[in-house]
C-alpha atoms as a PDB file:
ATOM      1  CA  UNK A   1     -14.823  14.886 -37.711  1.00  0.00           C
ATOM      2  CA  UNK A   2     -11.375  15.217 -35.942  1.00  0.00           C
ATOM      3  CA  UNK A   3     -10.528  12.505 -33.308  1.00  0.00           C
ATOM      4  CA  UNK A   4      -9.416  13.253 -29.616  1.00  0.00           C
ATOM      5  CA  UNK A   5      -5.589  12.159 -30.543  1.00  0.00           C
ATOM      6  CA  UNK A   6      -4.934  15.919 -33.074  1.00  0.00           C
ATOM      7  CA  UNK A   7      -7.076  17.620 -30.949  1.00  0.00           C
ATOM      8  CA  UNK A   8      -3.973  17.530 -28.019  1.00  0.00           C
ATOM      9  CA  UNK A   9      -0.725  16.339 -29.993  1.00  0.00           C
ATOM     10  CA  UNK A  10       1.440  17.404 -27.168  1.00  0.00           C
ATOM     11  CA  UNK A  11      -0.732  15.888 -24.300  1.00  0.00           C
ATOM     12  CA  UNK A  12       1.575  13.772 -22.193  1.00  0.00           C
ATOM     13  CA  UNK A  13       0.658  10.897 -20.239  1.00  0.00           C
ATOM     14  CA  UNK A  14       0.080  11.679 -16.733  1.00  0.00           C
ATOM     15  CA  UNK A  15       2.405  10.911 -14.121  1.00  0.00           C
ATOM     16  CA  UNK A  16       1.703   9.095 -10.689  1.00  0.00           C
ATOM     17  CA  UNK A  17       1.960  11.336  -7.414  1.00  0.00           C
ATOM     18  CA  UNK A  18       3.193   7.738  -6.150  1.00  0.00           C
ATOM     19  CA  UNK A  19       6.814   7.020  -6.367  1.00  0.00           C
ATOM     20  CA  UNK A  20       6.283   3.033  -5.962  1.00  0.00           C
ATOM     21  CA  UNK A  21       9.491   2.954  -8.474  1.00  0.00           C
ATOM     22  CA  UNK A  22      11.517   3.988  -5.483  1.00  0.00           C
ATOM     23  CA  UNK A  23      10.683   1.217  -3.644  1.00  0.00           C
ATOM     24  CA  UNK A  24      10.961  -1.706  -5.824  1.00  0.00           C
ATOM     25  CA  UNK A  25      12.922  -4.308  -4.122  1.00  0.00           C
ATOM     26  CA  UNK A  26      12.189  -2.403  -0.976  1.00  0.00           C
ATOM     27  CA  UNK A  27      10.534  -2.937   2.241  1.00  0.00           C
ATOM     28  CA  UNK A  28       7.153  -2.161   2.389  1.00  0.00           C
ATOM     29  CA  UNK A  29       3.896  -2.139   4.519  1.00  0.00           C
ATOM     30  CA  UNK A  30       0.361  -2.047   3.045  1.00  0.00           C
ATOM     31  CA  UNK A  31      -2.844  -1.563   5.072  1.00  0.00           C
ATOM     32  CA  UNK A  32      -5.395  -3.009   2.867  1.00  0.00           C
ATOM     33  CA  UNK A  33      -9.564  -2.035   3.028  1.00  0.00           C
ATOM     34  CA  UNK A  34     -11.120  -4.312   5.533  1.00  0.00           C
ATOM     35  CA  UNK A  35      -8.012  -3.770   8.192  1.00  0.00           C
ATOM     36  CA  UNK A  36      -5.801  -6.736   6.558  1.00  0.00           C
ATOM     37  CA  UNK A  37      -2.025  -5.510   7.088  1.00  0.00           C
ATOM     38  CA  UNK A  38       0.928  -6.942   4.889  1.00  0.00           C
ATOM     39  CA  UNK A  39       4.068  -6.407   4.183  1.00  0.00           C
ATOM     40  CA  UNK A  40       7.034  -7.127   2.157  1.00  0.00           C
ATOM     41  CA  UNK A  41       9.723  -6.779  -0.734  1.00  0.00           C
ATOM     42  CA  UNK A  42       7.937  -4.826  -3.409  1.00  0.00           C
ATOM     43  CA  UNK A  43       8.602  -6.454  -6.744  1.00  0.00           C
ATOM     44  CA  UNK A  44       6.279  -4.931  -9.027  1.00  0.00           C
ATOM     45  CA  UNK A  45       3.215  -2.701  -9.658  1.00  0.00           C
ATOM     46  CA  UNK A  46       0.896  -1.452 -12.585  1.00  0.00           C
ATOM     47  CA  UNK A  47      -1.044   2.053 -12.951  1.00  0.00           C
ATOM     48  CA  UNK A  48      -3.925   0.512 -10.638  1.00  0.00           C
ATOM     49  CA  UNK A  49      -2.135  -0.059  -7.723  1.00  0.00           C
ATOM     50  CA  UNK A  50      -2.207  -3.460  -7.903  1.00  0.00           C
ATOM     51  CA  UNK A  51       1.099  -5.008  -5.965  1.00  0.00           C
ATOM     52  CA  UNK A  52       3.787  -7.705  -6.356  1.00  0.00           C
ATOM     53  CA  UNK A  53       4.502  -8.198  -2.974  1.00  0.00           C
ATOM     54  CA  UNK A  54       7.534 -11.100  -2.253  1.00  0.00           C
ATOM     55  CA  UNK A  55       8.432 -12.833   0.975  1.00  0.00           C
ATOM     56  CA  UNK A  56       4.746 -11.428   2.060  1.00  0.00           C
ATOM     57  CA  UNK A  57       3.954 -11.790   6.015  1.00  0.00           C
ATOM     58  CA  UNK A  58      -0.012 -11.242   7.133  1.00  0.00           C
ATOM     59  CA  UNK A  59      -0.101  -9.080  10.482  1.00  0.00           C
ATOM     60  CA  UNK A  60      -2.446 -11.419  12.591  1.00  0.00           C
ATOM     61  CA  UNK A  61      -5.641  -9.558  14.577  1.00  0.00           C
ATOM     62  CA  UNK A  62      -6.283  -9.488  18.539  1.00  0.00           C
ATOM     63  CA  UNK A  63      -8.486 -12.880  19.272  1.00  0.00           C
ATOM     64  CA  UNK A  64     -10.091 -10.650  21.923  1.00  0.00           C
ATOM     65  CA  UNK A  65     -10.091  -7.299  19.397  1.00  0.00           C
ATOM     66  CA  UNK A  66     -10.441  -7.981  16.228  1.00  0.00           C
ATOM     67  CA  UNK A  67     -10.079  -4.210  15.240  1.00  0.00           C
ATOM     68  CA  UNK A  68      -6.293  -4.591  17.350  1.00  0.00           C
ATOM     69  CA  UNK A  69      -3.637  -6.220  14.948  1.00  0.00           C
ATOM     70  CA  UNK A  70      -0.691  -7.182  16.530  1.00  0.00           C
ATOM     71  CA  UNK A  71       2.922  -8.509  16.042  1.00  0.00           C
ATOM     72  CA  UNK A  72       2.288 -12.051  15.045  1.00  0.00           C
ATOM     73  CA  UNK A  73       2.590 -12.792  11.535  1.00  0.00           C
ATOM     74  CA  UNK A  74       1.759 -15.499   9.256  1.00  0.00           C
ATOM     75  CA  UNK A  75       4.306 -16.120   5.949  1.00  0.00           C
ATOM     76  CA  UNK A  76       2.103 -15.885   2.967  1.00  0.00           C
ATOM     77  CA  UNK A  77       4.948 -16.302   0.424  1.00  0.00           C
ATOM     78  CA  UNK A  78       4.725 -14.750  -2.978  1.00  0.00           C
ATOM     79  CA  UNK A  79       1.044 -12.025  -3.223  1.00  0.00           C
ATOM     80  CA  UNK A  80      -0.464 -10.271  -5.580  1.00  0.00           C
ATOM     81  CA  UNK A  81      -2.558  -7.774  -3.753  1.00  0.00           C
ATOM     82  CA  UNK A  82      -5.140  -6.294  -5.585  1.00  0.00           C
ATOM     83  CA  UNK A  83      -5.066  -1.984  -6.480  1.00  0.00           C
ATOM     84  CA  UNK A  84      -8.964  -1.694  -5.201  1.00  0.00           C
ATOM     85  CA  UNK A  85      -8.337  -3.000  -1.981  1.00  0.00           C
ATOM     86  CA  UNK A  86      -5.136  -0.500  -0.960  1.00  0.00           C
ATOM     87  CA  UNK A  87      -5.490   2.117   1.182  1.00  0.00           C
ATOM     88  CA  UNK A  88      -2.034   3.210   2.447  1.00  0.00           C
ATOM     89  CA  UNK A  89       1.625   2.005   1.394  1.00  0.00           C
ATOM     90  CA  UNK A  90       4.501   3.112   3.543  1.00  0.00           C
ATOM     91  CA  UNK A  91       7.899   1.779   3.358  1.00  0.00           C
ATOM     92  CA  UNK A  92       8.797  -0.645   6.145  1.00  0.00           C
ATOM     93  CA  UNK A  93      12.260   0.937   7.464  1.00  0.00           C
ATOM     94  CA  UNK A  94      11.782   4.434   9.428  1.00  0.00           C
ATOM     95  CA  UNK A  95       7.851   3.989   9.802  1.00  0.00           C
ATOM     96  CA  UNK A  96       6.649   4.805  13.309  1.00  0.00           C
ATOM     97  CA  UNK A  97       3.611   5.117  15.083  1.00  0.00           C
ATOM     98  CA  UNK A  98       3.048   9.029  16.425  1.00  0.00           C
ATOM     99  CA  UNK A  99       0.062  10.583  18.687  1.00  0.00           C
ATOM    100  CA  UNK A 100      -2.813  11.469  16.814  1.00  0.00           C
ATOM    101  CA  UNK A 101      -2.735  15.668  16.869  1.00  0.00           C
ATOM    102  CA  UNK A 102      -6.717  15.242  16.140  1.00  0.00           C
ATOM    103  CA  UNK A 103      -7.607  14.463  19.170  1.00  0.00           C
ATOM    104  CA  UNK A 104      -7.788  16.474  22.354  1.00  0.00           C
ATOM    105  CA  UNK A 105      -6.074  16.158  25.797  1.00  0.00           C
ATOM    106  CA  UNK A 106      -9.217  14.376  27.374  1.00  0.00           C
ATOM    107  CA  UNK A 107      -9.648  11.846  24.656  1.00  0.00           C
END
């Protein structure tokens, strides 16, 4: 019986289409599952996504909409944000909002 390892000696260990080693010590903003936004100084991350976020401010929701987030923040301090619960990371400086080219004219 051979094992898996001499079956592929020159297999290399796969690399990440994310470039999260660019940003450490960056700005960042994370939109989490559930519509939670954060962001912060990236200070470290594993192969799960799960993020070492420093200086960490909460985006606060719309009392009247909660599906509207808006500019208030709340400090949160030092947060480990879990890999399961990311959906998007984006770094903070030259992010901006554009139309959405999916929907039509009427919409």
């Amino acid at each position: 019986m051979s094992s898996n390892k001499s079956a592929h000696p020159a297999s290399k260990k796969k690399e990440s289409i994310l470039a999260l080693d660019k940003m450490i010590d960056g700005k960042i903003r994370v939109k989490c599952l559930g519509g939670r936004e954060l962001k912060g100084t990236l200070r470290g991350f594993d192969e799960l996504v799960n993020l070492v976020l420093d200086d960490c401010e909460e985006f606060l929701r719309d009392p009247n909409d909660p599906n509207s987030i808006t500019d208030n923040t709340r400090k949160l301090g030092l947060v480990v944000c879990r890999g399961t619960q990311v959906s998007l990371i984006s770094p903070e400086d030259g992010m901006e909002e554009i139309a959405n080219p999916f929907l039509g004219d009427d919409e």
